[in-house]
PDB file of N, CA and C in Angstrom:
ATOM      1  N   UNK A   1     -34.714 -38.059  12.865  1.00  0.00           N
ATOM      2  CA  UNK A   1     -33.855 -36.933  13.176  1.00  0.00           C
ATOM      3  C   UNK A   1     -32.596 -36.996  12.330  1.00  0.00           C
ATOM      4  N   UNK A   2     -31.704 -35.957  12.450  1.00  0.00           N
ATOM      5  CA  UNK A   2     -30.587 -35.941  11.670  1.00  0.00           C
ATOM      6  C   UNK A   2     -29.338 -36.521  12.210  1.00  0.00           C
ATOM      7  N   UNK A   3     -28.382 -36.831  11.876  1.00  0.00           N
ATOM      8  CA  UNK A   3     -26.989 -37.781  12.196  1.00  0.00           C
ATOM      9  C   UNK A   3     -26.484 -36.848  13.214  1.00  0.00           C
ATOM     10  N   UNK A   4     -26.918 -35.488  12.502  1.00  0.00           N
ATOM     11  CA  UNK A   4     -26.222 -34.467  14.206  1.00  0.00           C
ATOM     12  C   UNK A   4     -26.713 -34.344  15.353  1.00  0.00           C
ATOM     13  N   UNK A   5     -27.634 -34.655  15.263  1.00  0.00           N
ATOM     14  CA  UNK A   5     -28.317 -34.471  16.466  1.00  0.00           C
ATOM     15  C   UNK A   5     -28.735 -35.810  17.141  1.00  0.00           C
ATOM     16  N   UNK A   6     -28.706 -35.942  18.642  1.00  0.00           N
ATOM     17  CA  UNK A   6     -28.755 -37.151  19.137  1.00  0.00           C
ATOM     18  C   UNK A   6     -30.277 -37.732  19.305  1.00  0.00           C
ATOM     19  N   UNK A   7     -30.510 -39.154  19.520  1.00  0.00           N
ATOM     20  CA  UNK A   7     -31.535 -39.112  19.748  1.00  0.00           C
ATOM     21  C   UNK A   7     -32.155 -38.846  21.190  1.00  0.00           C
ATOM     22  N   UNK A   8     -31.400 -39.355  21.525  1.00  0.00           N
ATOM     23  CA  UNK A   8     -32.024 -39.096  23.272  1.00  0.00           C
ATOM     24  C   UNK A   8     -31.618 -38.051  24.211  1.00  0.00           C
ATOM     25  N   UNK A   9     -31.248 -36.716  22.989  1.00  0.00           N
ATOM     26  CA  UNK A   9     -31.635 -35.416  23.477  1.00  0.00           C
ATOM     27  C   UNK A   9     -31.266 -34.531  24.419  1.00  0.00           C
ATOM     28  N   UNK A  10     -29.553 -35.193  24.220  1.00  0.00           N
ATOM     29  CA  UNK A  10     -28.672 -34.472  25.548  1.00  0.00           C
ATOM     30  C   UNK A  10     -28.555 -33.066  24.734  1.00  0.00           C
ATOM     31  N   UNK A  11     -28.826 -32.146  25.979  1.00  0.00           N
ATOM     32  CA  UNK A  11     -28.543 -30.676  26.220  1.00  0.00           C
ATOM     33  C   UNK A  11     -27.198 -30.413  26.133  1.00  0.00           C
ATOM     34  N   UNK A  12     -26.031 -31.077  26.284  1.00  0.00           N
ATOM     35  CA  UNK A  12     -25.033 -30.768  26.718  1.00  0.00           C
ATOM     36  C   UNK A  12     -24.141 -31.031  25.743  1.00  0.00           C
ATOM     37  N   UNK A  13     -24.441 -31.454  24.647  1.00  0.00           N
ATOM     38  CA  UNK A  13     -23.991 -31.487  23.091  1.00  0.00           C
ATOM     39  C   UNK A  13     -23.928 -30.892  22.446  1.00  0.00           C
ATOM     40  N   UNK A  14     -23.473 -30.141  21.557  1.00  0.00           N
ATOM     41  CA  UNK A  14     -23.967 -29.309  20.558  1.00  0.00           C
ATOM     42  C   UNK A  14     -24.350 -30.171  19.270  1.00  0.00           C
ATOM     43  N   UNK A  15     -24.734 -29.675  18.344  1.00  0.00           N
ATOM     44  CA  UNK A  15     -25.633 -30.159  17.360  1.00  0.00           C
ATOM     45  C   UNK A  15     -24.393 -29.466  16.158  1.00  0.00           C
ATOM     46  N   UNK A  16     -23.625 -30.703  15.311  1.00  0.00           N
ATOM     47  CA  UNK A  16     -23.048 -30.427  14.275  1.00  0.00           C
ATOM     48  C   UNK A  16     -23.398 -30.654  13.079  1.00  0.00           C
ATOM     49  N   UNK A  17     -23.430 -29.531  12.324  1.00  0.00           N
ATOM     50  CA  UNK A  17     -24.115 -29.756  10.950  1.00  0.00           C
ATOM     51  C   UNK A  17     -23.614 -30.641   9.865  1.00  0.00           C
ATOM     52  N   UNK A  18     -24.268 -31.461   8.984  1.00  0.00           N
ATOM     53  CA  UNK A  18     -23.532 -32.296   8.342  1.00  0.00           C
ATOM     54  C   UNK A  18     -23.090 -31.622   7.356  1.00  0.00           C
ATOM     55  N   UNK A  19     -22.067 -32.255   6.262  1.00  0.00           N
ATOM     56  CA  UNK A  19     -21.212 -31.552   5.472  1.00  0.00           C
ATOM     57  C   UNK A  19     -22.146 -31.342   4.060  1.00  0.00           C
ATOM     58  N   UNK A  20     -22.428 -30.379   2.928  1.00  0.00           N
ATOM     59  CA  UNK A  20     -23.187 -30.381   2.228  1.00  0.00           C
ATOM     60  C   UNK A  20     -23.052 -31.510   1.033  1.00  0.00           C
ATOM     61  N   UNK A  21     -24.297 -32.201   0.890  1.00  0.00           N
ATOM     62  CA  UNK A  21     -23.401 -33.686  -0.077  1.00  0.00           C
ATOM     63  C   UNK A  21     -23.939 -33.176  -1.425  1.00  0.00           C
ATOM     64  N   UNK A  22     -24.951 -31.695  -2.055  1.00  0.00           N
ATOM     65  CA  UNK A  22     -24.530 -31.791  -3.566  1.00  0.00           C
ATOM     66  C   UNK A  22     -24.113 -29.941  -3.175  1.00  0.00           C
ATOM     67  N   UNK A  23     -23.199 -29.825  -4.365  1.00  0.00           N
ATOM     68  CA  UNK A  23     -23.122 -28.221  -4.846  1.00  0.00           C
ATOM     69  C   UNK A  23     -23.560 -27.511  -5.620  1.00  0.00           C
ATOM     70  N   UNK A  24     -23.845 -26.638  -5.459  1.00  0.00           N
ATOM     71  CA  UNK A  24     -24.934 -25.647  -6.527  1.00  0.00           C
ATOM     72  C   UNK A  24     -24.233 -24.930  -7.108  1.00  0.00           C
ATOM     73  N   UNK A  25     -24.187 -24.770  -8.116  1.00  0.00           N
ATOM     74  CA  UNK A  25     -23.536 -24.576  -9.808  1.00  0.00           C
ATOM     75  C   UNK A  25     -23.529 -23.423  -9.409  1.00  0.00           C
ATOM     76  N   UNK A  26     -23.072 -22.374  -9.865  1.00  0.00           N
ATOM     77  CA  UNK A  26     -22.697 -21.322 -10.448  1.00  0.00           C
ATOM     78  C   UNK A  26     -23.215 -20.151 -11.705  1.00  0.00           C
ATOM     79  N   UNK A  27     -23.686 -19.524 -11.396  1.00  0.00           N
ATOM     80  CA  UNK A  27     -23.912 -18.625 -13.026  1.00  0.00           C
ATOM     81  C   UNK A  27     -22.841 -18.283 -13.943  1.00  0.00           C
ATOM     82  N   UNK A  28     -21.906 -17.820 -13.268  1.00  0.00           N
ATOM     83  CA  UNK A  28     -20.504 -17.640 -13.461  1.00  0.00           C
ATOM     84  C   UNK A  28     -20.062 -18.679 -13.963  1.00  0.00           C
ATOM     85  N   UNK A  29     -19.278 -18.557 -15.229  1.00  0.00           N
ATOM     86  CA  UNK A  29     -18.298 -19.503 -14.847  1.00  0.00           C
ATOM     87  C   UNK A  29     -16.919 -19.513 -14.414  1.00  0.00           C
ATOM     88  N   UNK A  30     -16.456 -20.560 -14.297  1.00  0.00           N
ATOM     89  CA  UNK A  30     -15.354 -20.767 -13.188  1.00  0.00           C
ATOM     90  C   UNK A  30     -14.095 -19.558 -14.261  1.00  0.00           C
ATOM     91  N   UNK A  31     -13.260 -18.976 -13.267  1.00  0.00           N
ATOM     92  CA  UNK A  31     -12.378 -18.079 -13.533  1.00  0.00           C
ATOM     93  C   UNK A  31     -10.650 -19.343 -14.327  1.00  0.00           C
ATOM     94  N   UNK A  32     -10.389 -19.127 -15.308  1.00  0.00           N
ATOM     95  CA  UNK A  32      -9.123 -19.732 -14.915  1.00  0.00           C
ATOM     96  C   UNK A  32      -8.035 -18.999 -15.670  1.00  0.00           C
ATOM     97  N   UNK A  33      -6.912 -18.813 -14.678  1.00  0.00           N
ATOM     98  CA  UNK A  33      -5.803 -17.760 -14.856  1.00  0.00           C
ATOM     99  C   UNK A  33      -5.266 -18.450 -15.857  1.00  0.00           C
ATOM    100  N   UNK A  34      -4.676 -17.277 -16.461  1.00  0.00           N
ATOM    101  CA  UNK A  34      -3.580 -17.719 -17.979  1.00  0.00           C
ATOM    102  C   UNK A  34      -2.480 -16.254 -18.033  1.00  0.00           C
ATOM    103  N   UNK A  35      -1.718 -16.759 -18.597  1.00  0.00           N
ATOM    104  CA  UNK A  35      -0.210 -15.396 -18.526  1.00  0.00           C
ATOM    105  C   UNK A  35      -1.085 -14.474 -19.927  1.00  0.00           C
ATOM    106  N   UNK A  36      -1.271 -13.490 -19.639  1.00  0.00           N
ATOM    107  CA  UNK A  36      -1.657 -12.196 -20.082  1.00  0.00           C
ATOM    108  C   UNK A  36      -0.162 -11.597 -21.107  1.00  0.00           C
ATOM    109  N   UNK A  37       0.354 -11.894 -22.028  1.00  0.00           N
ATOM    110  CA  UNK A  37       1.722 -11.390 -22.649  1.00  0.00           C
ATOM    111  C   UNK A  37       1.445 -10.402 -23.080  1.00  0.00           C
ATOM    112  N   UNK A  38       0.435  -9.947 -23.999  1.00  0.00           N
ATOM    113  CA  UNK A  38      -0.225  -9.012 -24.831  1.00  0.00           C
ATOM    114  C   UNK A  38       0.128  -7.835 -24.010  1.00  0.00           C
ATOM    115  N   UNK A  39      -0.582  -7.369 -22.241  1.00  0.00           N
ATOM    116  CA  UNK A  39      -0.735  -6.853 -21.376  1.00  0.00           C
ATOM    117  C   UNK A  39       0.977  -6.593 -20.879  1.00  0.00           C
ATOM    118  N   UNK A  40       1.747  -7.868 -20.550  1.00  0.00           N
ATOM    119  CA  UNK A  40       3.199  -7.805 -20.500  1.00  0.00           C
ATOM    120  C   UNK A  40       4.041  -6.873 -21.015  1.00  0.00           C
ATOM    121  N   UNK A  41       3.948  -7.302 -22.694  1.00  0.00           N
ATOM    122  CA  UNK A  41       4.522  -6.487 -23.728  1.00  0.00           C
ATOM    123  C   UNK A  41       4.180  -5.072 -23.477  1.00  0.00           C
ATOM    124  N   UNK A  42       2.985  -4.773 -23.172  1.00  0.00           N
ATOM    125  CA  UNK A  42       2.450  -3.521 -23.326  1.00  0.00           C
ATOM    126  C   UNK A  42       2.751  -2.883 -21.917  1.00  0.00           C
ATOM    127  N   UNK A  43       3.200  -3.234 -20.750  1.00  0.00           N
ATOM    128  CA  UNK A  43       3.570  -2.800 -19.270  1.00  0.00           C
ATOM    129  C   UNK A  43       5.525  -2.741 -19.728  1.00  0.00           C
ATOM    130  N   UNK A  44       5.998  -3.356 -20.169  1.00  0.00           N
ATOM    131  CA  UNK A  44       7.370  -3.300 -20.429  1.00  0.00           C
ATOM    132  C   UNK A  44       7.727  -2.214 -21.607  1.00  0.00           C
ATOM    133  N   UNK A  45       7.023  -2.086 -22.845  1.00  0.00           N
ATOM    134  CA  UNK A  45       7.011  -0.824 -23.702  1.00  0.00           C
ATOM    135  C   UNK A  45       6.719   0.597 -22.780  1.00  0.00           C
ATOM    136  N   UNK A  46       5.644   0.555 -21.815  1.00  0.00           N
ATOM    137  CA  UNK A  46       5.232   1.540 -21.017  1.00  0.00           C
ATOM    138  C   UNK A  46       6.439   1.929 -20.738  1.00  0.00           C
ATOM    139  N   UNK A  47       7.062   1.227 -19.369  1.00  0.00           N
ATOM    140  CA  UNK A  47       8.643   1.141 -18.446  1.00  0.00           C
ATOM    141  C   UNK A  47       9.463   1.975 -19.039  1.00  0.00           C
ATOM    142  N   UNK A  48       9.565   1.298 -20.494  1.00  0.00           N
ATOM    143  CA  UNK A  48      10.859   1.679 -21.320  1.00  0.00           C
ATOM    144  C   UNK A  48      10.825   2.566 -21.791  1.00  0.00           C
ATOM    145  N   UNK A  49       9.202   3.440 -21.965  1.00  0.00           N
ATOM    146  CA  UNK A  49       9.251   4.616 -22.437  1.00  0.00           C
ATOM    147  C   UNK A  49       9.510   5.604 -21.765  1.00  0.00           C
ATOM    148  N   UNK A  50       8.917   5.516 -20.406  1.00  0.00           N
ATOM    149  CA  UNK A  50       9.199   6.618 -19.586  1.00  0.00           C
ATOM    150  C   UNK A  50      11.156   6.409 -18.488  1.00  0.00           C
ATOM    151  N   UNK A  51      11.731   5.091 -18.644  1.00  0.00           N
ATOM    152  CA  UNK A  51      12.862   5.252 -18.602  1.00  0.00           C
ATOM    153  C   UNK A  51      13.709   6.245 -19.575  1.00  0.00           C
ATOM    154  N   UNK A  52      13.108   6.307 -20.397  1.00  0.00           N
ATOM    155  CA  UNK A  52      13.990   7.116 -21.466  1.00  0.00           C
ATOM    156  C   UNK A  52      13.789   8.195 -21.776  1.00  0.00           C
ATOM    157  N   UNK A  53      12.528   9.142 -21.414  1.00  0.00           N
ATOM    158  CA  UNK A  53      12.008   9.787 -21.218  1.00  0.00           C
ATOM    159  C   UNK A  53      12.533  10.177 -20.042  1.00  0.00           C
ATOM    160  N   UNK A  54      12.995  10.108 -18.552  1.00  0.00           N
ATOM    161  CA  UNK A  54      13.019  10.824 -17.007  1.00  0.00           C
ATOM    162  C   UNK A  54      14.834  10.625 -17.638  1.00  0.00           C
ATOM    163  N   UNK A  55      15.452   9.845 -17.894  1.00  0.00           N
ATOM    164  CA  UNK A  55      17.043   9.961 -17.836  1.00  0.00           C
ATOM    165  C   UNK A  55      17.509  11.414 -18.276  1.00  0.00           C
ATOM    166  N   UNK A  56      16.917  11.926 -19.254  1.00  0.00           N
ATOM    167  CA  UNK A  56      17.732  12.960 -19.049  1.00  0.00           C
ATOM    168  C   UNK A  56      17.613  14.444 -17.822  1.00  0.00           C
ATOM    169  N   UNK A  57      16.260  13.698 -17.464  1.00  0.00           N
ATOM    170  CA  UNK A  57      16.391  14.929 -15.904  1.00  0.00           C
ATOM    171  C   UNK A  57      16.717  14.076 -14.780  1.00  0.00           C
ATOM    172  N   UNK A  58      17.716  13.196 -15.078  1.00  0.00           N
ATOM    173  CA  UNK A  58      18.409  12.984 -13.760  1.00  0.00           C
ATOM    174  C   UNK A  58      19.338  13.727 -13.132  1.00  0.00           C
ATOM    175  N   UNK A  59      19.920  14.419 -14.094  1.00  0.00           N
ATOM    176  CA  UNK A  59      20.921  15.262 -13.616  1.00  0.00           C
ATOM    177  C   UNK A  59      20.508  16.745 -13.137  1.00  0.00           C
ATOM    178  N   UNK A  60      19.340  17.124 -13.230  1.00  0.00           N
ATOM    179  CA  UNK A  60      18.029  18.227 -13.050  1.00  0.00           C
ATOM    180  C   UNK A  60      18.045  17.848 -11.030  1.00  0.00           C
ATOM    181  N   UNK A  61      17.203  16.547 -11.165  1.00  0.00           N
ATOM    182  CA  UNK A  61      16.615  16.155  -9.984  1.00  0.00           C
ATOM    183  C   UNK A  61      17.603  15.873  -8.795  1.00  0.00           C
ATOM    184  N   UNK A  62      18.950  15.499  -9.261  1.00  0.00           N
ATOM    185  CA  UNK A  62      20.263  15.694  -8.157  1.00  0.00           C
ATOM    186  C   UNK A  62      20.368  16.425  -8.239  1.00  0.00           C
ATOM    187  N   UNK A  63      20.128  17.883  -8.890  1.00  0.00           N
ATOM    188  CA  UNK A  63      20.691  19.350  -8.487  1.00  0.00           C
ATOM    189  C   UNK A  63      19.806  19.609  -7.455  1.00  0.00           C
ATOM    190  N   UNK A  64      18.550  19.712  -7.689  1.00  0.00           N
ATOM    191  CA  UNK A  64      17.831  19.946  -6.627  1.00  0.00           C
ATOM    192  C   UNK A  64      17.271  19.313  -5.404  1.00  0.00           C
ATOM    193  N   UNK A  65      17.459  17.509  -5.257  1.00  0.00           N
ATOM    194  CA  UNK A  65      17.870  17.137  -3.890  1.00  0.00           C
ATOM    195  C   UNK A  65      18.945  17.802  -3.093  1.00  0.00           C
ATOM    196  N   UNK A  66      20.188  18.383  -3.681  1.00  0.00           N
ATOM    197  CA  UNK A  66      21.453  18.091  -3.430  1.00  0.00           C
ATOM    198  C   UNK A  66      21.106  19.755  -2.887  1.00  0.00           C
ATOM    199  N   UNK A  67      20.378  20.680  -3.523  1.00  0.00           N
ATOM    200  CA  UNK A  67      20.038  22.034  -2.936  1.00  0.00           C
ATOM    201  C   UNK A  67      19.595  21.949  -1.817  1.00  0.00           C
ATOM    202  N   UNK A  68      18.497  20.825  -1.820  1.00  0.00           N
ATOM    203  CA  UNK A  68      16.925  20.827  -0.616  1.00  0.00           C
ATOM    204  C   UNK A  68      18.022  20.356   0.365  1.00  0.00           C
ATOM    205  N   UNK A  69      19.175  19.189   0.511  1.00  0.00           N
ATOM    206  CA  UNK A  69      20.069  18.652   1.460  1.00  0.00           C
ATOM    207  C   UNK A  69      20.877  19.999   2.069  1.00  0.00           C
ATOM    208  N   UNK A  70      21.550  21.285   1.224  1.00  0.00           N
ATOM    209  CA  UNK A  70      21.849  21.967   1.883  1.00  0.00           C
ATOM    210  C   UNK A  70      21.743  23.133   2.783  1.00  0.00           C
ATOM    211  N   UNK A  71      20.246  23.484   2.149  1.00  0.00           N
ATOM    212  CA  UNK A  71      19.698  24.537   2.349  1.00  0.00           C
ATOM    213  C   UNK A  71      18.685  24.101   4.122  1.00  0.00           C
ATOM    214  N   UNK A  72      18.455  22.702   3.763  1.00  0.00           N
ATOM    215  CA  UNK A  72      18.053  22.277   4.991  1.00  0.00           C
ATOM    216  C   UNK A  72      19.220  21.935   6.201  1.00  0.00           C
ATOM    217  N   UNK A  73      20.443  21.939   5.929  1.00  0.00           N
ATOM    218  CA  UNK A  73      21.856  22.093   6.979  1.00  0.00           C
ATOM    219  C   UNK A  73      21.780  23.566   7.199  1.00  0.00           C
ATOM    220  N   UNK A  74      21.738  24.732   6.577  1.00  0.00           N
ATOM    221  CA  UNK A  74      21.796  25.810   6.655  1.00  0.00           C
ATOM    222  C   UNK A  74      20.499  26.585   7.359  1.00  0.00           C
ATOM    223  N   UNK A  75      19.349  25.999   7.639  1.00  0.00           N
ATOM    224  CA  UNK A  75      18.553  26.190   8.222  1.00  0.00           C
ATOM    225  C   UNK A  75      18.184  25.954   8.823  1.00  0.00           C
ATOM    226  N   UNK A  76      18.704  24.611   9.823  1.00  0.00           N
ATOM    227  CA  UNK A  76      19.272  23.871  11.417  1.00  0.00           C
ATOM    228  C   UNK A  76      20.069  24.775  11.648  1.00  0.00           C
ATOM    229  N   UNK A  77      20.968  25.096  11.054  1.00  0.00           N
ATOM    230  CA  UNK A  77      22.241  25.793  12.121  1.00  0.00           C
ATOM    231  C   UNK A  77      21.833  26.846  11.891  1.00  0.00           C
ATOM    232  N   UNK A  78      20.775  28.057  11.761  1.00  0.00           N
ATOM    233  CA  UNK A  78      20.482  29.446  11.226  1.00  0.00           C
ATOM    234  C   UNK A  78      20.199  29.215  13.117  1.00  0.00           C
ATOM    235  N   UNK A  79      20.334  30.928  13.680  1.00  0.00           N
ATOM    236  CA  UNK A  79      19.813  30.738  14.675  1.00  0.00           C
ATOM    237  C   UNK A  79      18.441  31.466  14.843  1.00  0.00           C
ATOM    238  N   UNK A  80      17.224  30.361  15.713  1.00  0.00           N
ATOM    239  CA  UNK A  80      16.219  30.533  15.860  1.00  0.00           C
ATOM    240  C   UNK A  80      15.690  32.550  16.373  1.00  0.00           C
ATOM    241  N   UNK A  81      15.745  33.065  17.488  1.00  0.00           N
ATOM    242  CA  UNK A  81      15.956  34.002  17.555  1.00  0.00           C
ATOM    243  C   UNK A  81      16.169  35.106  16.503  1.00  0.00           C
ATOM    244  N   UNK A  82      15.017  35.986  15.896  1.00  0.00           N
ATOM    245  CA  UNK A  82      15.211  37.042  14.749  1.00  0.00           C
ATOM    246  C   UNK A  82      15.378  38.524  15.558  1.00  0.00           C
ATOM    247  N   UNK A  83      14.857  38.510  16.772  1.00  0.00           N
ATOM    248  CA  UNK A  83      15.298  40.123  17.014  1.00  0.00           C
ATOM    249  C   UNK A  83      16.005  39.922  18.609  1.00  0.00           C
ATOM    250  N   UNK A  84      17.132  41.061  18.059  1.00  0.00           N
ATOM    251  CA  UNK A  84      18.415  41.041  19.484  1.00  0.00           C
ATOM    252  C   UNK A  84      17.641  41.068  20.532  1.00  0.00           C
ATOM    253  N   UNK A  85      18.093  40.567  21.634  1.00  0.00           N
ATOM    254  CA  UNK A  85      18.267  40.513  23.229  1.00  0.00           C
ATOM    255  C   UNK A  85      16.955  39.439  23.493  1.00  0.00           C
ATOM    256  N   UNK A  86      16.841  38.498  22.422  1.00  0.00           N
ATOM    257  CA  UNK A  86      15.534  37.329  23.088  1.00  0.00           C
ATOM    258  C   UNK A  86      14.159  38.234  22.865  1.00  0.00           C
ATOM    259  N   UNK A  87      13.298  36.692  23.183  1.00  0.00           N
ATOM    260  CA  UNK A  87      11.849  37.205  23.179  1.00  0.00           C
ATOM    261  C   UNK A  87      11.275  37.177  24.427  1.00  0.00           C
ATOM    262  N   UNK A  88      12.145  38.008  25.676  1.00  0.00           N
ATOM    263  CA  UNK A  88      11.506  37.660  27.042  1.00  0.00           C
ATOM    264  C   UNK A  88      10.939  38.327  27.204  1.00  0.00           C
ATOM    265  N   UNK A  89      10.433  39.493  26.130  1.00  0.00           N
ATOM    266  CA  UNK A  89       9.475  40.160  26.304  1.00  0.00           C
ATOM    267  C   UNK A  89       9.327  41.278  27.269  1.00  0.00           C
ATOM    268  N   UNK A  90      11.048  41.883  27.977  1.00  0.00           N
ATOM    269  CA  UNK A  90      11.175  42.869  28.813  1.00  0.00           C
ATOM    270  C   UNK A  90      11.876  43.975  27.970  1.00  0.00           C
ATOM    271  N   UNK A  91      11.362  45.026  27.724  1.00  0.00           N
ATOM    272  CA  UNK A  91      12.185  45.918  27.140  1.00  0.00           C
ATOM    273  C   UNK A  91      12.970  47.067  27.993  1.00  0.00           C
ATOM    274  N   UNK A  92      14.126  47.356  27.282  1.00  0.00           N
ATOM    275  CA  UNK A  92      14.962  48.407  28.391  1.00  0.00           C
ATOM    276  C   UNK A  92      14.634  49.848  28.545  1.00  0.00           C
TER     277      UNK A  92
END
């Protein structure tokens, strides 16, 4: 029998598997990380292009947050209600 299992067949054991003693290779081979600069260079040229590229509509894109911020104060305080005397739906 095997080392996990007892011989004299107590029920009340569980049966632990032994640990595997060879490993089976791979088709693959093993992965091993290395710093990618090539890829670097080329993610930091990206960055820098489109930094320089969006700066000059920064001053574009605060006009029109700075609209959407007021127009949305002005349309909280608008009052809900569009036709006089309520919508209770009794007419005079």
């Amino acid at each position: 029998m095997s080392k996990g299992v007892s011989d004299d067949g107590d029920a009340g054991e569980s049966a632990v598997p032994e640990p595997a003693k060879k490993v089976v290779r791979s088709v693959t081979p093993p992965f091993r990380g290395r710093p990618d600069a090539e890829m670097t260079t080329i993610g930091i040229a990206y960055f820098l292009g489109l930094v320089i590229l969006l700066i000059p509509f920064l001053p574009f894109i605060a006009i029109v947050w700075a609209i959407s911020k007021i127009t949305g104060r002005v349309a909280r305080r608008a009052p809900t209600e569009r036709l006089p005397g309520g919508s209770s739906g009794s007419r005079r």
